[in-house]
PDB file of N, CA and C in Angstrom:
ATOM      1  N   UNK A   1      20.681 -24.318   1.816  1.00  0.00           N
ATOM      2  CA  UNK A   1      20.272 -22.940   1.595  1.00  0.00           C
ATOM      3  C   UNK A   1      21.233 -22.292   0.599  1.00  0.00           C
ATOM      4  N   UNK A   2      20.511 -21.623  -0.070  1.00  0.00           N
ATOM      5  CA  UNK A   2      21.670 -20.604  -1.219  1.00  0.00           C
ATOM      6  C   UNK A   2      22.478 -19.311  -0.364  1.00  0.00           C
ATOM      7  N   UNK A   3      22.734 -18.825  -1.397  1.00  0.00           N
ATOM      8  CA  UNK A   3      24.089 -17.784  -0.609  1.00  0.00           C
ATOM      9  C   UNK A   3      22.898 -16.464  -0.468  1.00  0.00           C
ATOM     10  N   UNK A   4      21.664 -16.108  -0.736  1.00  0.00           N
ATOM     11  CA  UNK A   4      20.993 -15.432  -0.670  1.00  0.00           C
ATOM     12  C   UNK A   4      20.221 -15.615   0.835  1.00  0.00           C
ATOM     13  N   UNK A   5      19.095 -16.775   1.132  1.00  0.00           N
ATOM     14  CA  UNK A   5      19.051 -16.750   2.199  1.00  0.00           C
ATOM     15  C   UNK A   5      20.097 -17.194   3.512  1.00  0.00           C
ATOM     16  N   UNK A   6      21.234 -17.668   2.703  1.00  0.00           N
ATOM     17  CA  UNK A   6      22.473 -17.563   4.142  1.00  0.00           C
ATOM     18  C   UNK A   6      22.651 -16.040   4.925  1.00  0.00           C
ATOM     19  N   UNK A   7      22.525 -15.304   3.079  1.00  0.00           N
ATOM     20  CA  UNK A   7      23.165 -13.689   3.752  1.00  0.00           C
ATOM     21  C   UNK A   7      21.695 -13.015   4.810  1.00  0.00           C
ATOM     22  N   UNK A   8      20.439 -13.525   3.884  1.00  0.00           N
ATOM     23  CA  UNK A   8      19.456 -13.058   4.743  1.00  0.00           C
ATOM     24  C   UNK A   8      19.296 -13.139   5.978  1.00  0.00           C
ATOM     25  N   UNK A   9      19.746 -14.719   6.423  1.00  0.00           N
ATOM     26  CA  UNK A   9      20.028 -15.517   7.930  1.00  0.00           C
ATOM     27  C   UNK A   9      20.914 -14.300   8.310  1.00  0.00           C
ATOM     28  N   UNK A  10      22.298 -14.234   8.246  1.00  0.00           N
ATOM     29  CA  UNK A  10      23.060 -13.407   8.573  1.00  0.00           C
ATOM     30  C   UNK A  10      22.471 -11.740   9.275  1.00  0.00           C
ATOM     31  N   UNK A  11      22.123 -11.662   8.110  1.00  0.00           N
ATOM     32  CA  UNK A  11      21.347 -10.442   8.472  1.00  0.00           C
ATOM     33  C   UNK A  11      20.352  -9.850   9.344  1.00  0.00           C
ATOM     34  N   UNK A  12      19.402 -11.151   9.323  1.00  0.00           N
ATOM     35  CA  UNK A  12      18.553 -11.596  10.667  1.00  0.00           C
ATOM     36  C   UNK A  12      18.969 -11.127  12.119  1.00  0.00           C
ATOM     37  N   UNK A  13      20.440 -12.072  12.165  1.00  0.00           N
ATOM     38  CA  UNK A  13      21.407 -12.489  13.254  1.00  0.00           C
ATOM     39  C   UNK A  13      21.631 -10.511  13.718  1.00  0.00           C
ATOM     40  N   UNK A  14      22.297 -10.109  12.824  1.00  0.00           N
ATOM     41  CA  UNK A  14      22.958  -8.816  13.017  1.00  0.00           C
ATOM     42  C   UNK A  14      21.704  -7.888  13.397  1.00  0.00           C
ATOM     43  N   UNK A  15      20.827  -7.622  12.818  1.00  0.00           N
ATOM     44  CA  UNK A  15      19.562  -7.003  13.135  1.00  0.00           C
ATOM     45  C   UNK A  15      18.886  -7.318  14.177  1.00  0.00           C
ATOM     46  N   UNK A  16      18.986  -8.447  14.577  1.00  0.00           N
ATOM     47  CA  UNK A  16      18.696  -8.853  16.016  1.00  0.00           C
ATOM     48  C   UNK A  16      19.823  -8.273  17.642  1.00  0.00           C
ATOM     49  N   UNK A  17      20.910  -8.458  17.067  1.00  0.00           N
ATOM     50  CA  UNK A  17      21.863  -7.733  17.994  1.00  0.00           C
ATOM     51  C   UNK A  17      21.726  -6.440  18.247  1.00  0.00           C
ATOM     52  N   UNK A  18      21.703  -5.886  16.727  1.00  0.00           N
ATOM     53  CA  UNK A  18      21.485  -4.098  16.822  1.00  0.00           C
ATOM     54  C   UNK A  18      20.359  -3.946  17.759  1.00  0.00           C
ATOM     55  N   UNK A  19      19.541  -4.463  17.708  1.00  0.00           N
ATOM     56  CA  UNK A  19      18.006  -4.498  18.209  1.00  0.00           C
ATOM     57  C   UNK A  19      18.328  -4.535  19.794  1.00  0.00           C
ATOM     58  N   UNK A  20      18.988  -5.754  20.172  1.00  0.00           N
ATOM     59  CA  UNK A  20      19.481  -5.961  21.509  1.00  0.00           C
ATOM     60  C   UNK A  20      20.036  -4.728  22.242  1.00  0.00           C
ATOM     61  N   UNK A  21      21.133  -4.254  21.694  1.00  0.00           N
ATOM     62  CA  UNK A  21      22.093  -3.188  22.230  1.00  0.00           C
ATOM     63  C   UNK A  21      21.508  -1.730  21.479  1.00  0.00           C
ATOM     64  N   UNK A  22      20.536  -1.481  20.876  1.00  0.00           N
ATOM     65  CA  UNK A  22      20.068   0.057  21.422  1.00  0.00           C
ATOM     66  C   UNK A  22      18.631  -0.120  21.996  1.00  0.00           C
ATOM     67  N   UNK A  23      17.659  -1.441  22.180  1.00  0.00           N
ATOM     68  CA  UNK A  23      16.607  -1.358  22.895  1.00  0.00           C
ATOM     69  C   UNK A  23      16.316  -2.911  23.947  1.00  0.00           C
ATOM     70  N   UNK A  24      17.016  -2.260  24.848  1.00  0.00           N
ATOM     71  CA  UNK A  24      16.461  -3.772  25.723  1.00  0.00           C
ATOM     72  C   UNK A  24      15.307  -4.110  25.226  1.00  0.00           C
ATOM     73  N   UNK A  25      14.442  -3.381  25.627  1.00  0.00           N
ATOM     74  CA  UNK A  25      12.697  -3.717  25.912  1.00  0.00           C
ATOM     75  C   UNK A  25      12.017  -2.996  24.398  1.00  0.00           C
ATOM     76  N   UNK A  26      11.940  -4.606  23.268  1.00  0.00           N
ATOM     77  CA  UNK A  26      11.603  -3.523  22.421  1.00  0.00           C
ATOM     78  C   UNK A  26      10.128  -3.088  22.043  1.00  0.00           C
ATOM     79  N   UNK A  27       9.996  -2.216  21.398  1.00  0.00           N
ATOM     80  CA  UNK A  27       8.518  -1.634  21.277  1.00  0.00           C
ATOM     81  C   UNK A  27       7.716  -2.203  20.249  1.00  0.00           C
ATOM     82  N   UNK A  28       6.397  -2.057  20.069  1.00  0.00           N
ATOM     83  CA  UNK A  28       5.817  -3.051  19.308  1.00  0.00           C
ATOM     84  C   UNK A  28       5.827  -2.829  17.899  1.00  0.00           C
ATOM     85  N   UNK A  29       6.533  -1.895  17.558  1.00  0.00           N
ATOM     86  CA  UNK A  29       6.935  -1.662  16.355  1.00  0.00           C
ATOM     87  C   UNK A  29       8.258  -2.350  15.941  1.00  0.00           C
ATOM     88  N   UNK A  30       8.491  -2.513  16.882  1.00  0.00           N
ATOM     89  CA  UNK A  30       9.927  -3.156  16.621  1.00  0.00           C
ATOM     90  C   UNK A  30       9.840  -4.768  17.048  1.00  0.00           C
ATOM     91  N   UNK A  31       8.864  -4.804  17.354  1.00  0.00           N
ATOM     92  CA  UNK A  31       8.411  -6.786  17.736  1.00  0.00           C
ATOM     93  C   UNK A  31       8.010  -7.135  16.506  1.00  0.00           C
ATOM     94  N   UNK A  32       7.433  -5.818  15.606  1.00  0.00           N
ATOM     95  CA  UNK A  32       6.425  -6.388  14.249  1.00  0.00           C
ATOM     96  C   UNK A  32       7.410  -6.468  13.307  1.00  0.00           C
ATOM     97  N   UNK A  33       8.330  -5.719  13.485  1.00  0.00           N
ATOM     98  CA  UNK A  33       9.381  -5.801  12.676  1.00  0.00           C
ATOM     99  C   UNK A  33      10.369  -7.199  12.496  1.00  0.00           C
ATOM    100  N   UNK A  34      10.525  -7.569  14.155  1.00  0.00           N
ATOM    101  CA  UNK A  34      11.194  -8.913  13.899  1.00  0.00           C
ATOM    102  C   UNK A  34      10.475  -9.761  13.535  1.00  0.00           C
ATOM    103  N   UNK A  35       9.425 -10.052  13.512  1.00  0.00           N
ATOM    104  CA  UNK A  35       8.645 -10.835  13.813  1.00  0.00           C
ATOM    105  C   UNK A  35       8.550 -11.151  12.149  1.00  0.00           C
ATOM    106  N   UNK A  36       7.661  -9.997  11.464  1.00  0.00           N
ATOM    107  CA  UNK A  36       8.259  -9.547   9.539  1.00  0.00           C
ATOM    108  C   UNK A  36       9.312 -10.168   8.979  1.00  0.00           C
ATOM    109  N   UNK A  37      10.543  -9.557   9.617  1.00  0.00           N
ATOM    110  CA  UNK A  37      12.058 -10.091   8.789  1.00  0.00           C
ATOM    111  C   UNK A  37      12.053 -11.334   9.348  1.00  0.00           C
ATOM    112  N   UNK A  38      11.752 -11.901  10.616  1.00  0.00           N
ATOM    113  CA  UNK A  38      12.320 -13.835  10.959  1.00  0.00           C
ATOM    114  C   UNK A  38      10.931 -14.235   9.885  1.00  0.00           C
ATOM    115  N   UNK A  39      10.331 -14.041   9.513  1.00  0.00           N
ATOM    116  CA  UNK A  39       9.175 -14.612   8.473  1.00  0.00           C
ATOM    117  C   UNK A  39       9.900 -15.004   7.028  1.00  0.00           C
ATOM    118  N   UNK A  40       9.969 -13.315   6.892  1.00  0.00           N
ATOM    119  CA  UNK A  40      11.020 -12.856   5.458  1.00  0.00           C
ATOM    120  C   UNK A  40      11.907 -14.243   5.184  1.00  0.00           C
ATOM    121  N   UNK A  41      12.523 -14.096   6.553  1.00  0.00           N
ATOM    122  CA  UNK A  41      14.227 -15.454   6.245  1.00  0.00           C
ATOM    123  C   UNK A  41      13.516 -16.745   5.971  1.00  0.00           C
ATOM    124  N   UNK A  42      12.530 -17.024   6.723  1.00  0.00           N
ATOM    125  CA  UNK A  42      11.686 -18.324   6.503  1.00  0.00           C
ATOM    126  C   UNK A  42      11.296 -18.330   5.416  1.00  0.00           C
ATOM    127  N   UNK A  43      10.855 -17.849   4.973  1.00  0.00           N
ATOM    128  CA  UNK A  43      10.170 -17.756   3.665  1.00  0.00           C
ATOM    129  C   UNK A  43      11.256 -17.816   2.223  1.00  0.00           C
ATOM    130  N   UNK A  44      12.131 -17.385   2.561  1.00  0.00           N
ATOM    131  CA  UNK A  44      13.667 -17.378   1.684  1.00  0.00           C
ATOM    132  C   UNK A  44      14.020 -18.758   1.404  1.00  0.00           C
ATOM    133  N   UNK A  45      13.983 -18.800   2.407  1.00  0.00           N
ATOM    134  CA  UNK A  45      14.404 -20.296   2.742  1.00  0.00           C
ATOM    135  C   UNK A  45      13.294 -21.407   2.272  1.00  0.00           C
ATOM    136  N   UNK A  46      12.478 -21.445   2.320  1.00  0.00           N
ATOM    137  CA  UNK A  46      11.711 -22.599   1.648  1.00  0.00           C
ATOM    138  C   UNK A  46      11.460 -21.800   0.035  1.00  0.00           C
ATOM    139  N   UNK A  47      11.618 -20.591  -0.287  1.00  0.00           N
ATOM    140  CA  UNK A  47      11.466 -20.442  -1.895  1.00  0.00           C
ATOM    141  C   UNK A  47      12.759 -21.356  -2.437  1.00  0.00           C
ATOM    142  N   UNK A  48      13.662 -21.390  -1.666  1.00  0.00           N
ATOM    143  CA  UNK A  48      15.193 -21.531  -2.097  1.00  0.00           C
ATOM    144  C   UNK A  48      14.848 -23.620  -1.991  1.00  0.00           C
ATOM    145  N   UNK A  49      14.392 -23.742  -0.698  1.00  0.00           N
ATOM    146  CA  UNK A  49      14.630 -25.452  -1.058  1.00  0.00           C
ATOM    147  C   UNK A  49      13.728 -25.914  -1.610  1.00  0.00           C
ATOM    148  N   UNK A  50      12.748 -25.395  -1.878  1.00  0.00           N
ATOM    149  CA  UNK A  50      11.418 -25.891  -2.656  1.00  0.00           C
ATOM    150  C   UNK A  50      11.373 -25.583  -4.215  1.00  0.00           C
ATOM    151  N   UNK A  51      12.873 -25.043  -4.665  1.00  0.00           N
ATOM    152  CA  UNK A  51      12.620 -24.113  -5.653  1.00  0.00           C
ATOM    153  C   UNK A  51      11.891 -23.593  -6.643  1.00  0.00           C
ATOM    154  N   UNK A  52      11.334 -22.707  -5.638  1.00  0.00           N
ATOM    155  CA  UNK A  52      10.080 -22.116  -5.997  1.00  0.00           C
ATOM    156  C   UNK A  52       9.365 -20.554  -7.042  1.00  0.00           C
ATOM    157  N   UNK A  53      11.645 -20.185  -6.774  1.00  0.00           N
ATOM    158  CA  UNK A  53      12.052 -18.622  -7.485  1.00  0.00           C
ATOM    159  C   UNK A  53      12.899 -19.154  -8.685  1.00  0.00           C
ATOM    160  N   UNK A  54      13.066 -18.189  -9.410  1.00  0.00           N
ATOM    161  CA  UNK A  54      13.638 -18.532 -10.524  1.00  0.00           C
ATOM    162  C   UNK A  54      14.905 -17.552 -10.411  1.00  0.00           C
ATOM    163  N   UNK A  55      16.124 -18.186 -11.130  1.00  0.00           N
ATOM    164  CA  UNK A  55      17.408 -17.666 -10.409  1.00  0.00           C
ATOM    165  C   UNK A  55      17.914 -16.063 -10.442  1.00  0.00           C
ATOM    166  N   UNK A  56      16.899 -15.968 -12.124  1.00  0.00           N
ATOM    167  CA  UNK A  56      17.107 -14.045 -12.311  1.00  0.00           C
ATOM    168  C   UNK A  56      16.332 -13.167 -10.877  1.00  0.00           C
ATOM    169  N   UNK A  57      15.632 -14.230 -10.403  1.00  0.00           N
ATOM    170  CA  UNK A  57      14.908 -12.926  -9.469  1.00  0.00           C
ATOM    171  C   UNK A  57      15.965 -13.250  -7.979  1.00  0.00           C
ATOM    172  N   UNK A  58      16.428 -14.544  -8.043  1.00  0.00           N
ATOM    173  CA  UNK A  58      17.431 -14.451  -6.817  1.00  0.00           C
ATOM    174  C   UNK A  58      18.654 -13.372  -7.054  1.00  0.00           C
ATOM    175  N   UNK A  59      19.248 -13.117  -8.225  1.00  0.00           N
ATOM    176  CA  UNK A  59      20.444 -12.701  -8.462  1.00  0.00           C
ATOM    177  C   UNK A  59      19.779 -10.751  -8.440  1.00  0.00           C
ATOM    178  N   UNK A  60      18.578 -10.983  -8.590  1.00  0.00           N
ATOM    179  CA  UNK A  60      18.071  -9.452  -8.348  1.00  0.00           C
ATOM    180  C   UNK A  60      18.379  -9.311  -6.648  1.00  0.00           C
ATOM    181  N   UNK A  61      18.305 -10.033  -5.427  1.00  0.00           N
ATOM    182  CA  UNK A  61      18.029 -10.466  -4.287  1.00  0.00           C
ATOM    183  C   UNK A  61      19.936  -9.703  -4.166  1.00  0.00           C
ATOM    184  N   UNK A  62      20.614 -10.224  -4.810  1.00  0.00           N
ATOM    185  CA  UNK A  62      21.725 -10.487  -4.569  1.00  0.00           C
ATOM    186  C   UNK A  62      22.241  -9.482  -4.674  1.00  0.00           C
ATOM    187  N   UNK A  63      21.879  -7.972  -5.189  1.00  0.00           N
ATOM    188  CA  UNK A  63      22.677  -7.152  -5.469  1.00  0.00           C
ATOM    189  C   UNK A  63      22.120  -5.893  -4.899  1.00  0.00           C
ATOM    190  N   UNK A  64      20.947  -6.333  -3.728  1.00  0.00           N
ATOM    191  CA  UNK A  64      20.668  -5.296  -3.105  1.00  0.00           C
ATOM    192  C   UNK A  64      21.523  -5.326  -1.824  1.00  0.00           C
ATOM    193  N   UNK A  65      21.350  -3.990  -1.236  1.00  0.00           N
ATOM    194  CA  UNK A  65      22.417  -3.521  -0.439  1.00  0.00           C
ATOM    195  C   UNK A  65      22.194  -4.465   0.729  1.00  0.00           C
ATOM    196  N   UNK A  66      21.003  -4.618   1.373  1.00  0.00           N
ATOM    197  CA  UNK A  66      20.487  -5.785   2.382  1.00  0.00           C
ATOM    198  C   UNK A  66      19.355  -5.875   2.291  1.00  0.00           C
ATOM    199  N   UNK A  67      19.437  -7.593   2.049  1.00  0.00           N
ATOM    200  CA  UNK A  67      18.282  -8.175   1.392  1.00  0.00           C
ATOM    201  C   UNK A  67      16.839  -7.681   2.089  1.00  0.00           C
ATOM    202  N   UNK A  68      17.339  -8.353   3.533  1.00  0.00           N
ATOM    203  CA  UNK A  68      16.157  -8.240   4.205  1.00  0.00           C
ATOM    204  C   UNK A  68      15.371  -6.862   4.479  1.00  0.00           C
ATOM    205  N   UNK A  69      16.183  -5.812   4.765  1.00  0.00           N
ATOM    206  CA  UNK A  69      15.873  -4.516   4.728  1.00  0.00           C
ATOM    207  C   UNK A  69      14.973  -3.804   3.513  1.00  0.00           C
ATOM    208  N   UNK A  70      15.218  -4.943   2.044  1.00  0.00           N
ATOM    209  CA  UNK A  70      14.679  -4.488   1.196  1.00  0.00           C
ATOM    210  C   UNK A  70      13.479  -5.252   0.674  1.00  0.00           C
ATOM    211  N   UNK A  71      13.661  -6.357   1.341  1.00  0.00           N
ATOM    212  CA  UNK A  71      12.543  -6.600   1.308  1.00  0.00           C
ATOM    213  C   UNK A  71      11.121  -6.767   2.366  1.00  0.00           C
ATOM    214  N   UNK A  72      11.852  -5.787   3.575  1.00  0.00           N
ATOM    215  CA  UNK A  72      10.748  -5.705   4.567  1.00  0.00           C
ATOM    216  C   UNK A  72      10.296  -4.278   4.180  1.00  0.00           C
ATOM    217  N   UNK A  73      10.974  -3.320   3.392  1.00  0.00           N
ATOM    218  CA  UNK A  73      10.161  -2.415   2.498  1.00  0.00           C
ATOM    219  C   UNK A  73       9.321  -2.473   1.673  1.00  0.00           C
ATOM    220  N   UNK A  74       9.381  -3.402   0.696  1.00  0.00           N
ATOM    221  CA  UNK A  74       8.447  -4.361  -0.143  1.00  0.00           C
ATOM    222  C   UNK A  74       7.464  -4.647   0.592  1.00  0.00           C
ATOM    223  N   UNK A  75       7.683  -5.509   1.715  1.00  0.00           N
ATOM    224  CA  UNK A  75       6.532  -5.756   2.085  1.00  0.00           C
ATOM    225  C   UNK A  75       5.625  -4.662   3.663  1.00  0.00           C
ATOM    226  N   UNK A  76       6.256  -3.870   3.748  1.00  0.00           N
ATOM    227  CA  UNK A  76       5.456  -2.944   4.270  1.00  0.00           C
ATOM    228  C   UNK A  76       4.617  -1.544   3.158  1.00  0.00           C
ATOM    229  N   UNK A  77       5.160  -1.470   2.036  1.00  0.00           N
ATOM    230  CA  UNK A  77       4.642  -0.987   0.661  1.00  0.00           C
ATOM    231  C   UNK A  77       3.524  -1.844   0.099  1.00  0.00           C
ATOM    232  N   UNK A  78       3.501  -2.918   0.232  1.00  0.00           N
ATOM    233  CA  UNK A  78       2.635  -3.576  -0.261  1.00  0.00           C
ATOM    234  C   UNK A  78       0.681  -3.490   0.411  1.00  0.00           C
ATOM    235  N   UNK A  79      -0.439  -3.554  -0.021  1.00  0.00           N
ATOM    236  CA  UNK A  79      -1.249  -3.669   0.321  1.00  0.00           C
ATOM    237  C   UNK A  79      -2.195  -5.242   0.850  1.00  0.00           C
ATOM    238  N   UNK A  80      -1.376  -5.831   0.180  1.00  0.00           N
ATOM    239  CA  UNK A  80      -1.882  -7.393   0.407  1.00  0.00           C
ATOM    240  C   UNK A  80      -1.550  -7.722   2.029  1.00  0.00           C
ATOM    241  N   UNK A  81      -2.458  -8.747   2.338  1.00  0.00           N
ATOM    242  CA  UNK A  81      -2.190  -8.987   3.993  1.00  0.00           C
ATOM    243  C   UNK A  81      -1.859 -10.534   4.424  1.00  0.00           C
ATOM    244  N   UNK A  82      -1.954 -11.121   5.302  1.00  0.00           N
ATOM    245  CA  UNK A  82      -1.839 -12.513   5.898  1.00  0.00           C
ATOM    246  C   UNK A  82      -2.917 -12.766   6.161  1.00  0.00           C
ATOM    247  N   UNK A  83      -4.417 -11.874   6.157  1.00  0.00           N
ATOM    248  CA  UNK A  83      -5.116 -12.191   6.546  1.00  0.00           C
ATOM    249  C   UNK A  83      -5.970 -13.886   5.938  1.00  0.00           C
ATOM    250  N   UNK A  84      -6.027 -14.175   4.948  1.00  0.00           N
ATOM    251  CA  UNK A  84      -6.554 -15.338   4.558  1.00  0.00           C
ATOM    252  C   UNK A  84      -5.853 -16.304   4.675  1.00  0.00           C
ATOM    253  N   UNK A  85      -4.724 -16.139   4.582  1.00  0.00           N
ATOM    254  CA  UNK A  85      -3.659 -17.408   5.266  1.00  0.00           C
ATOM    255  C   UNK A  85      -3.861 -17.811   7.124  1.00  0.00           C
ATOM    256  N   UNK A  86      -4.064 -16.736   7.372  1.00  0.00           N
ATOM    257  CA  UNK A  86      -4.154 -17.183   9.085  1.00  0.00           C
ATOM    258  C   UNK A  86      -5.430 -17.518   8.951  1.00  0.00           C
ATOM    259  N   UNK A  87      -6.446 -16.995   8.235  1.00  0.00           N
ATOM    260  CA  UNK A  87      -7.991 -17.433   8.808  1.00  0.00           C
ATOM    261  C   UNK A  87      -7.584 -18.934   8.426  1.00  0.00           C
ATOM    262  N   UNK A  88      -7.507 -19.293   7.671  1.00  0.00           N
ATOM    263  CA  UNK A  88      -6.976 -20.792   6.961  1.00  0.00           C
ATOM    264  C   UNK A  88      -6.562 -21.648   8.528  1.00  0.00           C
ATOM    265  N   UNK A  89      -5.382 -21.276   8.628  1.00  0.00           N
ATOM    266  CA  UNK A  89      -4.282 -21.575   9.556  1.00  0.00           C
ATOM    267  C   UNK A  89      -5.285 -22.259  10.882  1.00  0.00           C
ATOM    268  N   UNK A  90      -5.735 -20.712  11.594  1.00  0.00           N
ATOM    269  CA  UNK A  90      -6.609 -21.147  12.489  1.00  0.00           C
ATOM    270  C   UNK A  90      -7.963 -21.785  12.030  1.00  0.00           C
ATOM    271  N   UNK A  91      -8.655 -21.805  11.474  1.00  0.00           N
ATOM    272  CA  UNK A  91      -9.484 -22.628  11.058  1.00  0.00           C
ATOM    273  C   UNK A  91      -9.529 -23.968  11.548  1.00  0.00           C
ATOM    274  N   UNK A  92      -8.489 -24.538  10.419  1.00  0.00           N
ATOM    275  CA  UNK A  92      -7.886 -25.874  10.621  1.00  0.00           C
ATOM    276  C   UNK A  92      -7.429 -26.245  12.087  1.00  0.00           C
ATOM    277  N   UNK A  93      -6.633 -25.274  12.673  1.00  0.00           N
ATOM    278  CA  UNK A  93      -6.172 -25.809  14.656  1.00  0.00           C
ATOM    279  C   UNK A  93      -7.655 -25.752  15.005  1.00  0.00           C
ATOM    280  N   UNK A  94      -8.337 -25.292  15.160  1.00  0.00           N
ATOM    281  CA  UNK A  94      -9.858 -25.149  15.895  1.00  0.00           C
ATOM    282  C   UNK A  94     -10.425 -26.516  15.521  1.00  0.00           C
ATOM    283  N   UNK A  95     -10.267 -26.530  14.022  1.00  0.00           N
ATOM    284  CA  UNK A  95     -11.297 -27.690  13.867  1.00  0.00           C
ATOM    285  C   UNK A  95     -10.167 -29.078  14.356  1.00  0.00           C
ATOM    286  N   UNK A  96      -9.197 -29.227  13.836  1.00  0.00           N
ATOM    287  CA  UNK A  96      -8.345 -30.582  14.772  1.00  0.00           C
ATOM    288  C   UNK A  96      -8.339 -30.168  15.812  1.00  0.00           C
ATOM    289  N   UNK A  97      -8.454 -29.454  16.906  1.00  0.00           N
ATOM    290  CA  UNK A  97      -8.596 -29.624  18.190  1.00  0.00           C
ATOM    291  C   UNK A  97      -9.908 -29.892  18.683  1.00  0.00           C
ATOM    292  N   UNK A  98     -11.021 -29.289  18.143  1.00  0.00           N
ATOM    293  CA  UNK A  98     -12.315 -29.821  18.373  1.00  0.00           C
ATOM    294  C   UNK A  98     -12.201 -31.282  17.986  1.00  0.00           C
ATOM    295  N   UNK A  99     -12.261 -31.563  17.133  1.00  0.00           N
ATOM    296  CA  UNK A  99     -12.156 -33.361  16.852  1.00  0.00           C
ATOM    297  C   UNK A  99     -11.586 -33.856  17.737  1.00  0.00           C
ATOM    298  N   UNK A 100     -10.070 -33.551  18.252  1.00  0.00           N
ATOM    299  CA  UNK A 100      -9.429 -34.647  19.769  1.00  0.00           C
ATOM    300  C   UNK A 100     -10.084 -34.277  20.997  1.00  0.00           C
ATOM    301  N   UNK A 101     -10.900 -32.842  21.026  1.00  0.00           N
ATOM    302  CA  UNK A 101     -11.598 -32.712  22.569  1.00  0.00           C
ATOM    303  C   UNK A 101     -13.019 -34.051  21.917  1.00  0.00           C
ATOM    304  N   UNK A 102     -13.469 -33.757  20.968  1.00  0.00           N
ATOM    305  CA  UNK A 102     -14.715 -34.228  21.233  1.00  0.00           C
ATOM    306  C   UNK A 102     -14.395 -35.979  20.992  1.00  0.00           C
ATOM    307  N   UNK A 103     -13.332 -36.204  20.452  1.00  0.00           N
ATOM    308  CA  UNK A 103     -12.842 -38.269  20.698  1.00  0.00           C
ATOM    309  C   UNK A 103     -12.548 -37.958  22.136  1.00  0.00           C
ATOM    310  N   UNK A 104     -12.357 -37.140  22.828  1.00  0.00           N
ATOM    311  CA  UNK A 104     -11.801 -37.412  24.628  1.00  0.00           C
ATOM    312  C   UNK A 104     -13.244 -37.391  24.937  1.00  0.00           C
ATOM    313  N   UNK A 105     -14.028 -36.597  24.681  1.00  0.00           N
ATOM    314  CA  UNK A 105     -15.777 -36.524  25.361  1.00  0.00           C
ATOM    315  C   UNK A 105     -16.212 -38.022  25.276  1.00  0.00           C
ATOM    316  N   UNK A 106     -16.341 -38.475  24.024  1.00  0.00           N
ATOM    317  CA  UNK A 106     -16.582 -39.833  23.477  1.00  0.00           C
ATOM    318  C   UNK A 106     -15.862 -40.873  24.133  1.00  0.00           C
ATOM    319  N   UNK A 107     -15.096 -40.840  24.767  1.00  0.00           N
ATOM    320  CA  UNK A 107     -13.975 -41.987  25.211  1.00  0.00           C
ATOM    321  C   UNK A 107     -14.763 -41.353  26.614  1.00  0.00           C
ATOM    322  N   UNK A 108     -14.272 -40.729  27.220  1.00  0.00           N
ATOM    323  CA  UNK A 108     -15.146 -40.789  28.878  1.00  0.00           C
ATOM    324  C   UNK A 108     -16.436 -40.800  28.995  1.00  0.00           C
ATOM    325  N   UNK A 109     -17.251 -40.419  28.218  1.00  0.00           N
ATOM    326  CA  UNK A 109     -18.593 -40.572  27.688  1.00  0.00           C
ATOM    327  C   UNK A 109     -18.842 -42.180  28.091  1.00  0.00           C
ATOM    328  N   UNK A 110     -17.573 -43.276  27.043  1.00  0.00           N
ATOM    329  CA  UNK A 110     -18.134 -45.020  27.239  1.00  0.00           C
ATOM    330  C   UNK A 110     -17.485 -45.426  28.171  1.00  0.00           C
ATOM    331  N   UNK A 111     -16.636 -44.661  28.747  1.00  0.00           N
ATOM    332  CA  UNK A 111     -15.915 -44.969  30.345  1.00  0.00           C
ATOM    333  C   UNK A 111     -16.906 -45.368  31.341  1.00  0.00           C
ATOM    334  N   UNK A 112     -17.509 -44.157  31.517  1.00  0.00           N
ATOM    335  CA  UNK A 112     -18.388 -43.807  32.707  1.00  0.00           C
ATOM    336  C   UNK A 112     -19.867 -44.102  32.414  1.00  0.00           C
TER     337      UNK A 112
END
């Protein structure tokens, strides 16, 4: 990992504590939030080993005050969604799981 998503990791870590010690039980605004930034770091992280960014836009990364903070603004500013990636996502589990239920139908099917 580069020194960009290390600091992001980092940041993760610390934002998760803060999170801990002013809300035990947190609210679902604040589940969407972690849920956002542990994405964010993931996503850092495979631009970085896949290299997938080009280094002027990491060194832009690098000189904001905190990364992740700025870029879970970005992406709550933004209008684009996950939605076609998850339809994708699930798609595909539905249809490989239909295929191993229906080889188990087929296999007890010539059992019995």
């Amino acid at each position: 990992m580069n020194d960009v998503s290390n600091r992001a990791v980092r940041e993760f870590s610390e934002f998760l504590n803060s999170i801990e010690a002013d809300f035990p039980k947190p609210t679902c605004t604040t589940a969407y939030e972690i849920t956002m930034k542990s994405t964010i770091v993931s996503a850092l992280i495979t631009l970085d080993t896949e290299k997938q960014m080009d280094e002027r836009f990491w060194n832009h990364l690098r000189v904001q005050r905190n990364i992740l903070d700025f870029l879970y603004a970005l992406w709550l500013d933004d209008d684009r969604t996950l939605v076609d990636e998850f339809s994708t996502i699930i798609k595909d589990l539905v249809e490989y799981d239909f295929s191993i239920a229906e080889e188990q139908m087929k296999e007890r099917l010539n059992i019995a």
